[in-house]
PDB file of N, CA and C in Angstrom:
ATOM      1  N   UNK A   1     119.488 111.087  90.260  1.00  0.00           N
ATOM      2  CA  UNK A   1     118.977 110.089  91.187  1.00  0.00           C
ATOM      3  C   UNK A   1     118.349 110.799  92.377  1.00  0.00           C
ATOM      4  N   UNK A   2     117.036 110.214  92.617  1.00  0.00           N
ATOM      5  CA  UNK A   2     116.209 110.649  93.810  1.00  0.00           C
ATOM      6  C   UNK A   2     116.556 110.118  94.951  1.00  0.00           C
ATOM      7  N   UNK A   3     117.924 109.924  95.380  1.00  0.00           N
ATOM      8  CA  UNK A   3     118.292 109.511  97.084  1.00  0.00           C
ATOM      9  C   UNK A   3     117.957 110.035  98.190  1.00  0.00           C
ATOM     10  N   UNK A   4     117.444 109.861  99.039  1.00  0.00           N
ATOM     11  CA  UNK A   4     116.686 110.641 100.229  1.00  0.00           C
ATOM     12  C   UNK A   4     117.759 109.735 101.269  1.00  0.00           C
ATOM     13  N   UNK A   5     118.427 110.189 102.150  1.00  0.00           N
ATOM     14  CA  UNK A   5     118.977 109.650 103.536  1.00  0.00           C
ATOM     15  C   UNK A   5     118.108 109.523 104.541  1.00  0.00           C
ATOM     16  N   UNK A   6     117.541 108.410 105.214  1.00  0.00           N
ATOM     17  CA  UNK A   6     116.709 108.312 106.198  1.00  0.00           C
ATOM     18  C   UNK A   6     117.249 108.478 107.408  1.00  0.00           C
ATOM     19  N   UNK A   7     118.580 107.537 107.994  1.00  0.00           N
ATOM     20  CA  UNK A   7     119.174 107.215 108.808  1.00  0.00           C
ATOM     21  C   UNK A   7     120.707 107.166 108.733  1.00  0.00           C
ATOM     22  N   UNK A   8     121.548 107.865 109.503  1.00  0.00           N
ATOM     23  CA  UNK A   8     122.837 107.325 109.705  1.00  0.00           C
ATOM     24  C   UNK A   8     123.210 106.628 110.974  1.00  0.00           C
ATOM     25  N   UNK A   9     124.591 105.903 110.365  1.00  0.00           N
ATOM     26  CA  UNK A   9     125.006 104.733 111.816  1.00  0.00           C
ATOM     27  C   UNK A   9     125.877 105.077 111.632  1.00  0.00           C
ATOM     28  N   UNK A  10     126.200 104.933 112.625  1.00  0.00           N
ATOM     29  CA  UNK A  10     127.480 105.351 113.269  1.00  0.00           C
ATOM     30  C   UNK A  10     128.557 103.907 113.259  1.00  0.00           C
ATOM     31  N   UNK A  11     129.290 104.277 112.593  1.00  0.00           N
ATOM     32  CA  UNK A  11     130.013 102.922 111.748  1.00  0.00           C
ATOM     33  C   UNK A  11     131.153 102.131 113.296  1.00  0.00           C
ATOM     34  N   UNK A  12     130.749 103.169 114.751  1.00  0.00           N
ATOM     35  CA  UNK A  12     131.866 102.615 115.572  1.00  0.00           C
ATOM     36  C   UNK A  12     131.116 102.118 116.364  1.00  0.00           C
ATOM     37  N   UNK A  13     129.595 102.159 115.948  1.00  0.00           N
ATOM     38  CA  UNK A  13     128.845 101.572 117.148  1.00  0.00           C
ATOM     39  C   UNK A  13     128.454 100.209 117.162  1.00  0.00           C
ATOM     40  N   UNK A  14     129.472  99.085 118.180  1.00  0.00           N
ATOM     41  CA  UNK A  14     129.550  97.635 117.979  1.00  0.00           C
ATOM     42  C   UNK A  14     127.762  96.993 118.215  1.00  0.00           C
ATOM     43  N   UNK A  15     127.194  97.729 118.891  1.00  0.00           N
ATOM     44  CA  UNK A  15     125.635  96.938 119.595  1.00  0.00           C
ATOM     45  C   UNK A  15     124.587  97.555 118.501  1.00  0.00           C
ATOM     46  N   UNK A  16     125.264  98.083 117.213  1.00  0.00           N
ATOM     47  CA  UNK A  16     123.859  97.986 115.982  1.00  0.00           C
ATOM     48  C   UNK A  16     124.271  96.662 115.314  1.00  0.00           C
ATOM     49  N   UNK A  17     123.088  95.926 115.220  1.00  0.00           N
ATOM     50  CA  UNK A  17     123.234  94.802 114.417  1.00  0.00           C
ATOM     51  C   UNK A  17     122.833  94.518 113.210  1.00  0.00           C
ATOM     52  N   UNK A  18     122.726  93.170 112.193  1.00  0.00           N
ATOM     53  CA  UNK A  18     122.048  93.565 111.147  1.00  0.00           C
ATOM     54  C   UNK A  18     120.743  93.242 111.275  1.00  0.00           C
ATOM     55  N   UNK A  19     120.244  92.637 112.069  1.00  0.00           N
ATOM     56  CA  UNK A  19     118.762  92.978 112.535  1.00  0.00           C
ATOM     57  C   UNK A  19     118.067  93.765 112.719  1.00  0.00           C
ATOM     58  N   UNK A  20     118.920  94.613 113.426  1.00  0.00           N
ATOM     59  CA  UNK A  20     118.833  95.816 113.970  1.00  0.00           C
ATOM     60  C   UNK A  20     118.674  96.500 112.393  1.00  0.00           C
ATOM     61  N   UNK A  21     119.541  96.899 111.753  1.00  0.00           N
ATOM     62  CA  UNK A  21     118.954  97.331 110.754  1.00  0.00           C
ATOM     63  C   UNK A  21     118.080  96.887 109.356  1.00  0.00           C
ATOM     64  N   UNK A  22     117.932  95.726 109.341  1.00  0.00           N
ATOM     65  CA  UNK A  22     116.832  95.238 108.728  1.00  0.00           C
ATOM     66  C   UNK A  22     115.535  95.351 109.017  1.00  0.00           C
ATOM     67  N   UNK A  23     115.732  95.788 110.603  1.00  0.00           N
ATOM     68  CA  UNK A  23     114.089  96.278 110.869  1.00  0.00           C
ATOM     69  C   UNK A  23     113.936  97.625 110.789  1.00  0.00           C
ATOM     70  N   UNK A  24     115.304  98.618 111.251  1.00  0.00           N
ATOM     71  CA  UNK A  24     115.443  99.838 110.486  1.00  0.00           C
ATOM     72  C   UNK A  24     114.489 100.306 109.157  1.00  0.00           C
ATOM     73  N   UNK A  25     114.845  99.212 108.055  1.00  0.00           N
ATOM     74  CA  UNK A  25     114.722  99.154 106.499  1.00  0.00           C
ATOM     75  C   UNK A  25     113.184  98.996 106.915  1.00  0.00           C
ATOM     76  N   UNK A  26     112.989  98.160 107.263  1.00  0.00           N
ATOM     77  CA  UNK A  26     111.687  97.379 107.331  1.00  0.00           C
ATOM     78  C   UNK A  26     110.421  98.710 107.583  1.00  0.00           C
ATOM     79  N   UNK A  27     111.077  99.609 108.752  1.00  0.00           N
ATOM     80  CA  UNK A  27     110.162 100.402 109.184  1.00  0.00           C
ATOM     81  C   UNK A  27     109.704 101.363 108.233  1.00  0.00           C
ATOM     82  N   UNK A  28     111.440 101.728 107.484  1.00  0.00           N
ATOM     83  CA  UNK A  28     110.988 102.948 106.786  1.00  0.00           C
ATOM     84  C   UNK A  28     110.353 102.337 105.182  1.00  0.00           C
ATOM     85  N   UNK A  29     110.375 101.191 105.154  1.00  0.00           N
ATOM     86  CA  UNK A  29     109.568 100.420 103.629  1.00  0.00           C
ATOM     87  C   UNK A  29     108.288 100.582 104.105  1.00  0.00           C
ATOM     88  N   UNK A  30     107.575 100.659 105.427  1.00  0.00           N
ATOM     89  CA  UNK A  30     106.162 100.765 106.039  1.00  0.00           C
ATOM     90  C   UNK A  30     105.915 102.141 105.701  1.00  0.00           C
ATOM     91  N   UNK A  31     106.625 103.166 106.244  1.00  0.00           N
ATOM     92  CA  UNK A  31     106.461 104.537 106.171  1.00  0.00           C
ATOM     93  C   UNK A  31     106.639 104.942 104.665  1.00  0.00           C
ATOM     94  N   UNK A  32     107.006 104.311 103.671  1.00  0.00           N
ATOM     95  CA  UNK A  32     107.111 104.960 102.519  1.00  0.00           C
ATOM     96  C   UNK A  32     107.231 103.782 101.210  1.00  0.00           C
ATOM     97  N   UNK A  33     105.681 103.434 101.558  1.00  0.00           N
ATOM     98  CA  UNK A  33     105.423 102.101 100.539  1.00  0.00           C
ATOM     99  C   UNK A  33     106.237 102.277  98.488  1.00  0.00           C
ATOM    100  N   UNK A  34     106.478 103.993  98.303  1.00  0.00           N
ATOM    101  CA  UNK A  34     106.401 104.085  97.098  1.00  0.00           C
ATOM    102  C   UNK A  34     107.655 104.061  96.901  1.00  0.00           C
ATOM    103  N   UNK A  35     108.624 104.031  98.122  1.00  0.00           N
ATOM    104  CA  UNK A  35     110.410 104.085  97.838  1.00  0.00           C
ATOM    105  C   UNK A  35     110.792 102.610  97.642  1.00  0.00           C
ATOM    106  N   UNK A  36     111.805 102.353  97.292  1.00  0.00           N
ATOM    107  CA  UNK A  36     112.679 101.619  97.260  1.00  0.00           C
ATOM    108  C   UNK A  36     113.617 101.870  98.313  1.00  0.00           C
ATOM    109  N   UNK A  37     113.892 101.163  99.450  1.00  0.00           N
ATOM    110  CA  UNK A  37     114.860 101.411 100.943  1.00  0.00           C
ATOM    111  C   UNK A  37     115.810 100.570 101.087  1.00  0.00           C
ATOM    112  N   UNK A  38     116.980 100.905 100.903  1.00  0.00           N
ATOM    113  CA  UNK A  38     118.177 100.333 100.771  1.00  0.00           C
ATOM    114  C   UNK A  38     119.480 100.850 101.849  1.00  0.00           C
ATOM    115  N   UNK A  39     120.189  99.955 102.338  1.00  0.00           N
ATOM    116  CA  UNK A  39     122.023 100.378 103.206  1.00  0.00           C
ATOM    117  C   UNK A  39     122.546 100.532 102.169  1.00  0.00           C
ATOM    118  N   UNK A  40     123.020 102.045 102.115  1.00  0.00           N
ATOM    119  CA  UNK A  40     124.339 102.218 101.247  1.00  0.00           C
ATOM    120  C   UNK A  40     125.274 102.207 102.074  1.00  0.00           C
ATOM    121  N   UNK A  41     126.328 101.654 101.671  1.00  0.00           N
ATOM    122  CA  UNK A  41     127.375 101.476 102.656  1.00  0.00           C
ATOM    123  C   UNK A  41     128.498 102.426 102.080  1.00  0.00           C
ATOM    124  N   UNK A  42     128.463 102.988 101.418  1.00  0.00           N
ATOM    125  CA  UNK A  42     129.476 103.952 101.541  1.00  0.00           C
ATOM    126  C   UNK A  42     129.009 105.424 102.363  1.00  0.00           C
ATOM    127  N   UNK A  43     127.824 105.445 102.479  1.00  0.00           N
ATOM    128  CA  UNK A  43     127.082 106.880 103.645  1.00  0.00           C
ATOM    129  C   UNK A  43     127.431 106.169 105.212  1.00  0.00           C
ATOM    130  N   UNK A  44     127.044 104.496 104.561  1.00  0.00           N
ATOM    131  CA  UNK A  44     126.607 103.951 105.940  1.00  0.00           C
ATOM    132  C   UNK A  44     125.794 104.716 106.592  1.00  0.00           C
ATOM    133  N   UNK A  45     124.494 104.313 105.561  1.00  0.00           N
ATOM    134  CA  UNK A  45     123.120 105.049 105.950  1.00  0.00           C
ATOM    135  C   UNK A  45     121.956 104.204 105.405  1.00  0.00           C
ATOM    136  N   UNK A  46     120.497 104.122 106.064  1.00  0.00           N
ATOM    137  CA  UNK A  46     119.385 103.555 105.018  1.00  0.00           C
ATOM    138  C   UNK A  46     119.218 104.825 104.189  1.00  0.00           C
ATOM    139  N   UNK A  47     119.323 104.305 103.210  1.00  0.00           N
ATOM    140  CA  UNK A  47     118.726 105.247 102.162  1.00  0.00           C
ATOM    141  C   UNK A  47     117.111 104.657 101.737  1.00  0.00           C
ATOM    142  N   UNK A  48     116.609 105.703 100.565  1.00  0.00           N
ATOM    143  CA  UNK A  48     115.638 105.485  99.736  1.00  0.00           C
ATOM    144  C   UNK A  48     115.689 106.160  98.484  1.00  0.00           C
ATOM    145  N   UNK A  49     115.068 105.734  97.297  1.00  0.00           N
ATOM    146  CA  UNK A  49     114.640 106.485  96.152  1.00  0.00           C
ATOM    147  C   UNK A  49     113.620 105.673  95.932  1.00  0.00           C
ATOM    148  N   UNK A  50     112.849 106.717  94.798  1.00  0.00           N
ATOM    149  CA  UNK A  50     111.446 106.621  93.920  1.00  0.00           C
ATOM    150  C   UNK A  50     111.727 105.313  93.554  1.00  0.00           C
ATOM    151  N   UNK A  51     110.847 104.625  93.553  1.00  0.00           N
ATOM    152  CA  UNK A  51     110.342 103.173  92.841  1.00  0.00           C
ATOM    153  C   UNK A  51     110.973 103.227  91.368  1.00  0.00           C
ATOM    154  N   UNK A  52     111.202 102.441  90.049  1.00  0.00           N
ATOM    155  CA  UNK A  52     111.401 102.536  88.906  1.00  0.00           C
ATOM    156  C   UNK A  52     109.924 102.014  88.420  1.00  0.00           C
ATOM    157  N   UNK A  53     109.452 102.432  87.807  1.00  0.00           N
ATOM    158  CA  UNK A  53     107.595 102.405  86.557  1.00  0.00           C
ATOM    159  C   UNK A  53     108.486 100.866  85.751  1.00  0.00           C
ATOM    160  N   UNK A  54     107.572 100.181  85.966  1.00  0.00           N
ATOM    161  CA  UNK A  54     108.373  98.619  85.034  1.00  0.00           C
ATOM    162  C   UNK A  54     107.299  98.661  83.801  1.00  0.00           C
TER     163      UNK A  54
END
């Protein structure tokens, strides 16, 4: 698996929201039209990988 870590949060910090990181996601889906950008919550990080060819 092609996982790339974009971002970590800091899992104690009460004033990130999920807005807050949905626009996170949002930014890095702008910056990297060919990933797939996803919260893994066990890094408690945005991640990304390569697109899947359908």
């Amino acid at each position: 698996m092609d996982k790339r870590i974009h971002m970590k949060i800091d899992r104690d910090d009460e004033s990130v929201t999920l807005t807050d990181i949905q626009d996170m996601i949002d930014e890095i889906q702008k910056k990297y039209p060919d990933r797939e950008v996803f919260f893994d919550g066990d890094d408690f990080a945005i991640c990304s990988r390569k697109k899947r060819d359908r």
